[in-house]
Protein backbone atom coordinates (compact mmCIF):
# COMPACT_ATOMS: atom_id res chain seq x y z
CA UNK A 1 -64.81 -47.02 54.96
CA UNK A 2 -66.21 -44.02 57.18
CA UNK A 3 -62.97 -42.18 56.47
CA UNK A 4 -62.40 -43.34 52.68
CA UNK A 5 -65.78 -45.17 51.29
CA UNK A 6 -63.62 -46.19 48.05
CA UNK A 7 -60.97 -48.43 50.06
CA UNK A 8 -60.62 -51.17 47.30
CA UNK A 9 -58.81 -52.96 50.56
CA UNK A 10 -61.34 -51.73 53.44
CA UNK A 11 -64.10 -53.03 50.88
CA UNK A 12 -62.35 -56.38 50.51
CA UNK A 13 -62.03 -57.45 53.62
CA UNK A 14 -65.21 -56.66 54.89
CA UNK A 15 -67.07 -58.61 51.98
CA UNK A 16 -65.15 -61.19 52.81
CA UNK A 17 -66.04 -61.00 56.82
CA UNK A 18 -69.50 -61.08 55.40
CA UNK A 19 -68.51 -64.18 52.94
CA UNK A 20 -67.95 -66.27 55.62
CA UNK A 21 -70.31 -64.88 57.93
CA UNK A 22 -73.03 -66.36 55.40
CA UNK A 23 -74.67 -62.93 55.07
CA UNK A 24 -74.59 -63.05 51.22
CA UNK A 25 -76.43 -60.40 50.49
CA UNK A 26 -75.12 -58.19 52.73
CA UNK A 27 -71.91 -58.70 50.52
CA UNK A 28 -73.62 -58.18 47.49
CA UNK A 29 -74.84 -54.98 48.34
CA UNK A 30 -71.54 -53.42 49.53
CA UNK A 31 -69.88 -54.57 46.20
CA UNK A 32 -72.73 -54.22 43.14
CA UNK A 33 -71.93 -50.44 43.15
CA UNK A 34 -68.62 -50.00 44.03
CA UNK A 35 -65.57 -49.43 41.61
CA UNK A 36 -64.41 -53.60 41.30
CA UNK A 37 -60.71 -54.26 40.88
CA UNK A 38 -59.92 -57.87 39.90
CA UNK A 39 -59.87 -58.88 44.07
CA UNK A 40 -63.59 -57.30 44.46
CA UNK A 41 -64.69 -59.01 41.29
CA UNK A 42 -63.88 -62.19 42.94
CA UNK A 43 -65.31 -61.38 46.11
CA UNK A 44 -68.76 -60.54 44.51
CA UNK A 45 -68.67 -63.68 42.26
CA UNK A 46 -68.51 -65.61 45.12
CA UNK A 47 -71.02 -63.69 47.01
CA UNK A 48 -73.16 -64.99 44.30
CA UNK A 49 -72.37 -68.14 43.92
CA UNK A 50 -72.39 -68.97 47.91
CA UNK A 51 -76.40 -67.31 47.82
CA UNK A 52 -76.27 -69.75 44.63
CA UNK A 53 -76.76 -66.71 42.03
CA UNK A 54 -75.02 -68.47 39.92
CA UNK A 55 -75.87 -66.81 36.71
CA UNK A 56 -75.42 -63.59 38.53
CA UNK A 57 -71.84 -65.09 39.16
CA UNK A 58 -71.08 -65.60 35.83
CA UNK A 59 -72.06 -62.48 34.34
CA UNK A 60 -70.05 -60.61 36.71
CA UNK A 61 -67.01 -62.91 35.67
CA UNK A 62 -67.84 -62.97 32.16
CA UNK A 63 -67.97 -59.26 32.20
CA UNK A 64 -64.55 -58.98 33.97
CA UNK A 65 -63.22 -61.45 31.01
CA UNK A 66 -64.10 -59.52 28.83
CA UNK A 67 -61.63 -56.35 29.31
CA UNK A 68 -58.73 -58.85 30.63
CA UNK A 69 -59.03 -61.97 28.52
CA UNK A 70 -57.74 -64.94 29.48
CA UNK A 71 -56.92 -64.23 33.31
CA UNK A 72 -55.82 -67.07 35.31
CA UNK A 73 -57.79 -65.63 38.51
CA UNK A 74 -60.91 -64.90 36.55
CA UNK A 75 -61.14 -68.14 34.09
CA UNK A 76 -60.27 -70.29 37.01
CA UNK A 77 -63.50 -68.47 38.91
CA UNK A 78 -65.65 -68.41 36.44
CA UNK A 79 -65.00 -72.51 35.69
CA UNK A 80 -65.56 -72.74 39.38
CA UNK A 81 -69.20 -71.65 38.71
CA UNK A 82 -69.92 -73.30 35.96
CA UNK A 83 -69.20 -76.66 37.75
CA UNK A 84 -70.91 -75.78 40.68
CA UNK A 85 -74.16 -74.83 38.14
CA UNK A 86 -73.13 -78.25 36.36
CA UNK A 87 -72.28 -76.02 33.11
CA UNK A 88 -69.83 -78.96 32.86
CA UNK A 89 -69.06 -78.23 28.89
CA UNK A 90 -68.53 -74.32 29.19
CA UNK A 91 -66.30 -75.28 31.96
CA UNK A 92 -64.62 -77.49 29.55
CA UNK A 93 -64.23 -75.37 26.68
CA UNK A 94 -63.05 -72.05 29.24
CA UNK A 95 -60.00 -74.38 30.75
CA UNK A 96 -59.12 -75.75 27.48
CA UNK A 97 -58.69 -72.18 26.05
CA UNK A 98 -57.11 -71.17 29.62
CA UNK A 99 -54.67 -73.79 29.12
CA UNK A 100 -53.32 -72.90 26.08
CA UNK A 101 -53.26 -69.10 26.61
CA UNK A 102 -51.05 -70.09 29.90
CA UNK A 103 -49.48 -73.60 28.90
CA UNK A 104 -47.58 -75.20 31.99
CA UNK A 105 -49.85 -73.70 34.72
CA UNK A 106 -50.00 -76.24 37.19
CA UNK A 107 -52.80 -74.49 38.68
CA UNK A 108 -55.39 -74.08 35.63
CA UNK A 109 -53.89 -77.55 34.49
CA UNK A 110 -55.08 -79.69 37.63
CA UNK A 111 -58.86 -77.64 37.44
CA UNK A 112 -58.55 -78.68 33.83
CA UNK A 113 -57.95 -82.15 34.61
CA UNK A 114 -60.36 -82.40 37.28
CA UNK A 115 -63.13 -81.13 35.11
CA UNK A 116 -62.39 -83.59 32.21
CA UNK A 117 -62.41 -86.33 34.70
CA UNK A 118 -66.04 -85.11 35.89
CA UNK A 119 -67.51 -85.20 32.04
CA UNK A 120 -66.22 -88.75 31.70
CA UNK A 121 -63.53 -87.84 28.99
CA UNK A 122 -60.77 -90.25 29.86
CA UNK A 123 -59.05 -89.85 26.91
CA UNK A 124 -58.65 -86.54 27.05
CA UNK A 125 -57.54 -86.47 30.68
CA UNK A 126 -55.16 -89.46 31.05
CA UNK A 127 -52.26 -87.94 28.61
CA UNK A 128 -52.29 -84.76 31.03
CA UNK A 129 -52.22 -86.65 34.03
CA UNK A 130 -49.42 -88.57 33.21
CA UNK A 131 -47.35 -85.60 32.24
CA UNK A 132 -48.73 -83.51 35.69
CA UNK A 133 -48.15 -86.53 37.68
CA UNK A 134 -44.02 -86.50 35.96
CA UNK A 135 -43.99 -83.02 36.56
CA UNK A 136 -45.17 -83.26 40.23
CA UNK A 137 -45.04 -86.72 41.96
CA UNK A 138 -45.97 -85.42 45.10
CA UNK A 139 -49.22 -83.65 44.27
CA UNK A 140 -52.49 -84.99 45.74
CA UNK A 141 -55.06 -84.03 43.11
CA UNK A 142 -52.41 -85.77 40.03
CA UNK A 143 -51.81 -88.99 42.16
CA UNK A 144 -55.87 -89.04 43.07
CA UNK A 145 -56.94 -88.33 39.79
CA UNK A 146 -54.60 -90.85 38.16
CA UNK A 147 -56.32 -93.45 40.23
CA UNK A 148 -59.72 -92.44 39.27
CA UNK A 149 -58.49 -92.64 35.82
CA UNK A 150 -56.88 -95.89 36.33
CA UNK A 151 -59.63 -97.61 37.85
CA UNK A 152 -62.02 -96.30 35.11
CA UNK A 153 -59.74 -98.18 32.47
CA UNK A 154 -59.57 -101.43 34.98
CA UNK A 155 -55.75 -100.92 35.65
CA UNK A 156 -56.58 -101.51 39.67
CA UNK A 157 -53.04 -101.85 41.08
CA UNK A 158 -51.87 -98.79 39.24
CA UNK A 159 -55.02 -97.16 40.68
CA UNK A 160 -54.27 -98.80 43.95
CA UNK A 161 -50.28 -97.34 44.27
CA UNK A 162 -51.43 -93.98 43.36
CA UNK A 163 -54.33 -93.63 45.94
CA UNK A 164 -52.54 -94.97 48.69
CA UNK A 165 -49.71 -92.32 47.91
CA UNK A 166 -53.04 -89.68 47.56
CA UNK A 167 -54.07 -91.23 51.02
CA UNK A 168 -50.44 -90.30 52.75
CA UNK A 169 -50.88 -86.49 51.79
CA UNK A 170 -54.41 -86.45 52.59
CA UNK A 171 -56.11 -89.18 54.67
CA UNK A 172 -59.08 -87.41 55.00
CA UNK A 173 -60.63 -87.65 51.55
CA UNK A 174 -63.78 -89.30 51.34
CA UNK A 175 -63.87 -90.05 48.22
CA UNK A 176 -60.32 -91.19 48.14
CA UNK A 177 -60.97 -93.77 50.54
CA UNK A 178 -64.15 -94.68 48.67
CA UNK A 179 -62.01 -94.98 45.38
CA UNK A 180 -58.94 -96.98 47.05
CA UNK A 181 -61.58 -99.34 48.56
CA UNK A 182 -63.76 -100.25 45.03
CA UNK A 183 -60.13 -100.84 43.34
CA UNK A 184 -59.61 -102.69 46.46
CA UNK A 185 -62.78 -105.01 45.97
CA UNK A 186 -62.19 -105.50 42.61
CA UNK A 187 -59.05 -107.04 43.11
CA UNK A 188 -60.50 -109.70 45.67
CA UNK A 189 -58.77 -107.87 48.55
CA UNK A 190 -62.07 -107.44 50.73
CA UNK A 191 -60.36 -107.16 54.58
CA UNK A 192 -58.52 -104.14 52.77
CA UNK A 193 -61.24 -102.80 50.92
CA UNK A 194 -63.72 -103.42 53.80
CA UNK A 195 -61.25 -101.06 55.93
CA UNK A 196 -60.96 -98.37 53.22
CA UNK A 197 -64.85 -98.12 52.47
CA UNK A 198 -65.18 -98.27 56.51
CA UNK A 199 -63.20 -94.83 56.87
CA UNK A 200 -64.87 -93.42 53.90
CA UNK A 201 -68.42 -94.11 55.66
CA UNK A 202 -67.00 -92.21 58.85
CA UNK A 203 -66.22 -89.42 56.75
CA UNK A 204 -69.03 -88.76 54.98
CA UNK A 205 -72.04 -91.33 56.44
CA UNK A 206 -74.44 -89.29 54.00
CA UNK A 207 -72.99 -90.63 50.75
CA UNK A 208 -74.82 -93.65 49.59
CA UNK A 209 -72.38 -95.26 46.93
CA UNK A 210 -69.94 -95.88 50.03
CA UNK A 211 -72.47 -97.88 51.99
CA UNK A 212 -73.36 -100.02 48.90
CA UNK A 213 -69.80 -100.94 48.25
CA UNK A 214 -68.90 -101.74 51.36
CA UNK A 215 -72.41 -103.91 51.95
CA UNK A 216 -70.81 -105.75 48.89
CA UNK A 217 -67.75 -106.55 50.40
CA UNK A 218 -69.19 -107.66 53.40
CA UNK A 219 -71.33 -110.03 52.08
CA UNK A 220 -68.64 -111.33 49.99
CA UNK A 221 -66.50 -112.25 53.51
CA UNK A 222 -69.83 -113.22 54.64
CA UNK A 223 -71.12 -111.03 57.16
CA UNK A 224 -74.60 -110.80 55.93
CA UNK A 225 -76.39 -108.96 59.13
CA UNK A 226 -73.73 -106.10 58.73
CA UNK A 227 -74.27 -106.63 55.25
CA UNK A 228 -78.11 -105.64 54.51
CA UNK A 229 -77.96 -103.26 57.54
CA UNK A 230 -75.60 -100.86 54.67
CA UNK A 231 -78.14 -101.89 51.98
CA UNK A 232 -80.79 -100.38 54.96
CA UNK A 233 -78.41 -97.57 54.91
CA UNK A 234 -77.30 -97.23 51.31
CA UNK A 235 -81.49 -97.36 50.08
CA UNK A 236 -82.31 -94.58 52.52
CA UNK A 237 -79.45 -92.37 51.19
CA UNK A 238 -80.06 -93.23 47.47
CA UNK A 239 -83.64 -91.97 48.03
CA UNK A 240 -82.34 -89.01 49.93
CA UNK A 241 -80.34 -88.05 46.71
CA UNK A 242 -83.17 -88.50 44.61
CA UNK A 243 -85.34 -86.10 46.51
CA UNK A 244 -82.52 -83.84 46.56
CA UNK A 245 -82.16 -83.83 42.54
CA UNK A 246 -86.09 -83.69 41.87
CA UNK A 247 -86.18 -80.51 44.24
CA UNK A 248 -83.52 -78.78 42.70
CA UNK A 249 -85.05 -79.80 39.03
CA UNK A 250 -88.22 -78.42 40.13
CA UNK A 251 -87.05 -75.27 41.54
CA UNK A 252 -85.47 -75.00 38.51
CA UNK A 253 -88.30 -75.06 36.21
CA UNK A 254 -90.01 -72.72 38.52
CA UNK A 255 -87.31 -69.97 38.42
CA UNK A 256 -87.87 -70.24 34.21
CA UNK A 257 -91.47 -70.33 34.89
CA UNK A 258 -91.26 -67.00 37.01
CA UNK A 259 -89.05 -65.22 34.86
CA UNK A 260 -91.06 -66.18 32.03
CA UNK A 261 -93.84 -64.03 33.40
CA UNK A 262 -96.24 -67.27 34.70
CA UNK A 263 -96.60 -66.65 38.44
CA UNK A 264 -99.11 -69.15 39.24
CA UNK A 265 -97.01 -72.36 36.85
CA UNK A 266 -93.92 -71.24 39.14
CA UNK A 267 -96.28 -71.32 42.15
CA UNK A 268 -96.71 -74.91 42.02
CA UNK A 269 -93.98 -75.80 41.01
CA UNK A 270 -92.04 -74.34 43.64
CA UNK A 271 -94.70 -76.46 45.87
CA UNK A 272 -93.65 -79.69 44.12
CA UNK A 273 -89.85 -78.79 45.12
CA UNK A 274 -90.74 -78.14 48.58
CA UNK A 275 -92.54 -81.48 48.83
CA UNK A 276 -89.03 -83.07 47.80
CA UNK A 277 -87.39 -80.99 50.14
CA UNK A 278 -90.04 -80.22 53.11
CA UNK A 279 -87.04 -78.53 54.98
CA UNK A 280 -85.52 -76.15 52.36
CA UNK A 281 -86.47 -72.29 53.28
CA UNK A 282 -85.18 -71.11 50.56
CA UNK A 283 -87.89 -72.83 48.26
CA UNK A 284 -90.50 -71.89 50.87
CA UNK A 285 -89.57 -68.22 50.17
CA UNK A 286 -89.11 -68.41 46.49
CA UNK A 287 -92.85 -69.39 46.67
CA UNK A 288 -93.20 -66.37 48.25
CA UNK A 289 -91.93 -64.45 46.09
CA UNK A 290 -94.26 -66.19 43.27
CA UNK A 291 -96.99 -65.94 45.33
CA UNK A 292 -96.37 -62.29 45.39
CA UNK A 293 -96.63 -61.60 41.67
CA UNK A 294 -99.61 -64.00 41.61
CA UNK A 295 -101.24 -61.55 44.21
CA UNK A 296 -102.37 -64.39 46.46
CA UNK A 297 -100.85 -62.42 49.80
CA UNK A 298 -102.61 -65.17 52.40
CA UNK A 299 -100.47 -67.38 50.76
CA UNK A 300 -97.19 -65.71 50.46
CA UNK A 301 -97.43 -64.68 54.19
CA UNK A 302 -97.65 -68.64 55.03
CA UNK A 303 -94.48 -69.31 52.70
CA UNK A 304 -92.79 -66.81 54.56
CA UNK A 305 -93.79 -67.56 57.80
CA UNK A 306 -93.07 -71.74 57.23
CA UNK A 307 -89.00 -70.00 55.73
CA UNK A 308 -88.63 -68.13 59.01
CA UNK A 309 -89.56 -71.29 60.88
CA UNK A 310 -87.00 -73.31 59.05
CA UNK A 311 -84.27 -70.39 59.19
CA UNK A 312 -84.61 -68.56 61.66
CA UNK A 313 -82.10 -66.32 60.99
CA UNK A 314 -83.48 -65.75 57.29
CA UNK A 315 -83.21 -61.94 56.78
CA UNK A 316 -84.45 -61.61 53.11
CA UNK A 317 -87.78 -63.20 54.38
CA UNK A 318 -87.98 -61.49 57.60
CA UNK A 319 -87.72 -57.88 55.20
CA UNK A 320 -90.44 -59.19 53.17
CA UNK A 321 -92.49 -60.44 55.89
CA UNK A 322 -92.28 -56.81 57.26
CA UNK A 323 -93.52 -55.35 54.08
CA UNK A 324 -96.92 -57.35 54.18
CA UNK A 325 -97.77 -57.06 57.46
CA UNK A 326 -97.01 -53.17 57.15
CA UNK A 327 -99.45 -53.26 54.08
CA UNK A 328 -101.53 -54.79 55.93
CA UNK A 329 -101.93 -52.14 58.98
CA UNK A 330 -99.85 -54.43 61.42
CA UNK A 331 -97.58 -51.72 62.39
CA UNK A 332 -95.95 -53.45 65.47
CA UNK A 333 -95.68 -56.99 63.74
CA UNK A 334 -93.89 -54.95 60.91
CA UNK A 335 -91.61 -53.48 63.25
CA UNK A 336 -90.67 -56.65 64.79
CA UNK A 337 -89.66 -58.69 61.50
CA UNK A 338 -87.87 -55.27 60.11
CA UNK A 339 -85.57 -55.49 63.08
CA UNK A 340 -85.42 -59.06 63.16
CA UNK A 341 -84.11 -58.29 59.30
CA UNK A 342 -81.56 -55.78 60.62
CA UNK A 343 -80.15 -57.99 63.11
C-alpha cells in the first residue's frame, strides 16, 4: 500500500488479515474511503456485520445493489445480514427475487431454502427441496433440510434416512444430531435417539433444547438420576437464553433511544441490558457512550473502566478512556490508554 495506496488487491487482503484478526474497526477504516470494487464491498460488509453494524452492513450492500442489481455475491451478502439481524422477511423477499433473476443456482437456491425453513414456511420450502435434493443427492444442506422438513410434517423415517445420510457428510453438526435424535424419540427408538442427542450435547453443551430431549428419553428407558440431572442442565441453559434475548432487546431499545436524541432513557436502558448480561463490554461501553451525551463523565469513566476490565483488549474504549482522562488534566493516564488503544 506504501508503494500504490489504491491496490484494490493490497487493500483486500489486509482487511481481511484484520477480519479475522477481530480488529473490526481497524477494517472499517481502511475500506470506508477507499474506491470499493465488488471484493472490497464484501469485505467492509462483513467488517460490519462481525462489529455487528448491521445496518451499516446493509446500507453498504444495498448501495452496491443498487448499480449491479441482482448480483449473486451481493444478494447472497446482504441476505446473510438480514438473517443475522433476524430481518427474516427482507431476507425472504431478496432470495425469492434472487432466485428468479438466476433460476437453477444451486448456491442462492440452498440460502433460499434455508431461510424459508427458518420463517416456518414449509410449504413453500418442501417443493424446492425435493427438486434440490433430485438435482443433488449428495448435498448436506438438501438432505439436512429435507429432514427438518420431514420431521416438521411427522414423516420421521423419511426424516430419519435423510439425516443419517446428512450425518455421513458431516458428523459434526449439532443440530443434525439434535434433529436425527427427536425423529429418533418420536419413533420409540430411545437407545438410538439417546446416542444421537448424547453427541449433540458434546457438541454444543450450551444449547438447552438438546439437554431437554435427551432428559426425555432417558426417563422414558428409565434412568431418572441421569434424567433430572439434564432437566438441572436444560433449566440453567433455558434461563441463560432468556437473559441473552432480554439483553439484546434492551440494548436494542437503547440504541433507538440514543439515536432518538434521549441520552438519559438510553442510559438506563443500556443498564437494564447489562444486568442481563453482567459480562458483555460492549453494553458497558455503549453506556458510555450515552453517558457521554448525557454529560454525566463520573459515570461514563466507570462504564469504561468496568469494558476494559471485561475486554481487555477493547481498543474503542481504551481511545475514549484516553480522551477523558486527557480532559481531565491526567496527562500520563491519557498516554497510557492511547497506547494501550494503538496496540
Amino acid at each position: 500500500l506504501r508503494v500504490d495506496p489504491n491496490s484494490v488487491t493490497a487493500l483486500d487482503w489486509l482487511a481481511k488479515a484484520r477480519i479475522s484478526d477481530g480488529q473490526f474497526s481497524a477494517a472499517i477504516d481502511l475500506l470506508s474511503t477507499a474506491q470499493r470494487d465488488e471484493e472490497l464491498t464484501l469485505d467492509l460488509a462483513l467488517a460490519y456485520s462481525q462489529a455487528n453494524l448491521f445496518d451499516k452492513a446493509v446500507d453498504t450492500l444495498t448501495a452496491a445493489l443498487a448499480k449491479t442489481p441482482a448480483d449473486l455475491q451481493l444478494s447472497s451478502a446482504l441476505a446473510t445480514v438480514y438473517v443475522q439481524s433476524h430481518r427474516y422477511q427482507d431476507a425472504t423477499n431478496l432470495l425469492r427475487d434472487t432466485v428468479k433473476e438466476h433460476p437453477g443456482d444451486p448456491t442462492t437456491e440452498l440460502l433460499y431454502l434455508r431461510v424459508l425453513v427458518l420463517q416456518d414456511d414449509d410449504a413453500t420450502a418442501r417443493p424446492l427441496v425435493n427438486r434440490l435434493l433430485a438435482a443433488h443427492p449428495n448435498s448436506f444442506d438438501a438432505l439436512y433440510l429435507s429432514g427438518i422438513l420431514e420431521s416438521d410434517a411427522q414423516e420421521y423415517a423419511p426424516a430419519v434416512e435423510h439425516l443419517k445420510a446428512a450425518i455421513a457428510l458431516n458428523p459434526n453438526h449439532y443440530d443434525a444430531h439434535y434433529n436425527l435424535g427427536v425423529a429418533l424419540s418420536h419413533m420409540q427408538q430411545n437407545d438410538a435417539a439417546r446416542e444421537q442427542l448424547e453427541k449433540a450435547v458434546t457438541l454444543d453443551p450450551t444449547q438447552g433444547e438438546a439437554h431437554f430431549h435427551l432428559a426425555q428419553v432417558l426417563r422414558s428407558l428409565g434412568k431418572t438420576e441421569e434424567a433430572q440431572a439434564e432437566f438441572k442442565l436444560f433449566k440453567e441453559r433455558q434461563d441463560a437464553t432468556v437473559k441473552l434475548a432480554l439483553g439484546q432487546t434492551k440494548a436494542g431499545q437503547a440504541a433507538q433511544a440514543l439515536k432518538d436524541g434521549h441520552a438519559n432513557q438510553a442510559a438506563a436502558l443500556y443498564r437494564e441490558a447489562i444486568e442481563a448480561q453482567p459480562q458483555n463490554a460492549s453494553f458497558e461501553y455503549d453506556l458510555a457512550m450515552a453517558l457521554e451525551l448525557a454529560g454525566d463523565k463520573i459515570q461514563e469513566r466507570a462504564a469504561l473502566e468496568k469494558a476494559i476490565q471485561l475486554n481487555p483488549g477493547f481498543a474503542a474504549a481504551e481511545n475514549l478512556l484516553g480522551s477523558l482522562t486527557a480532559e481531565a488534566g491526567e496527562t500520563a493516564a491519557a498516554e497510557q490508554h492511547f497506547r494501550n488503544a494503538l496496540a
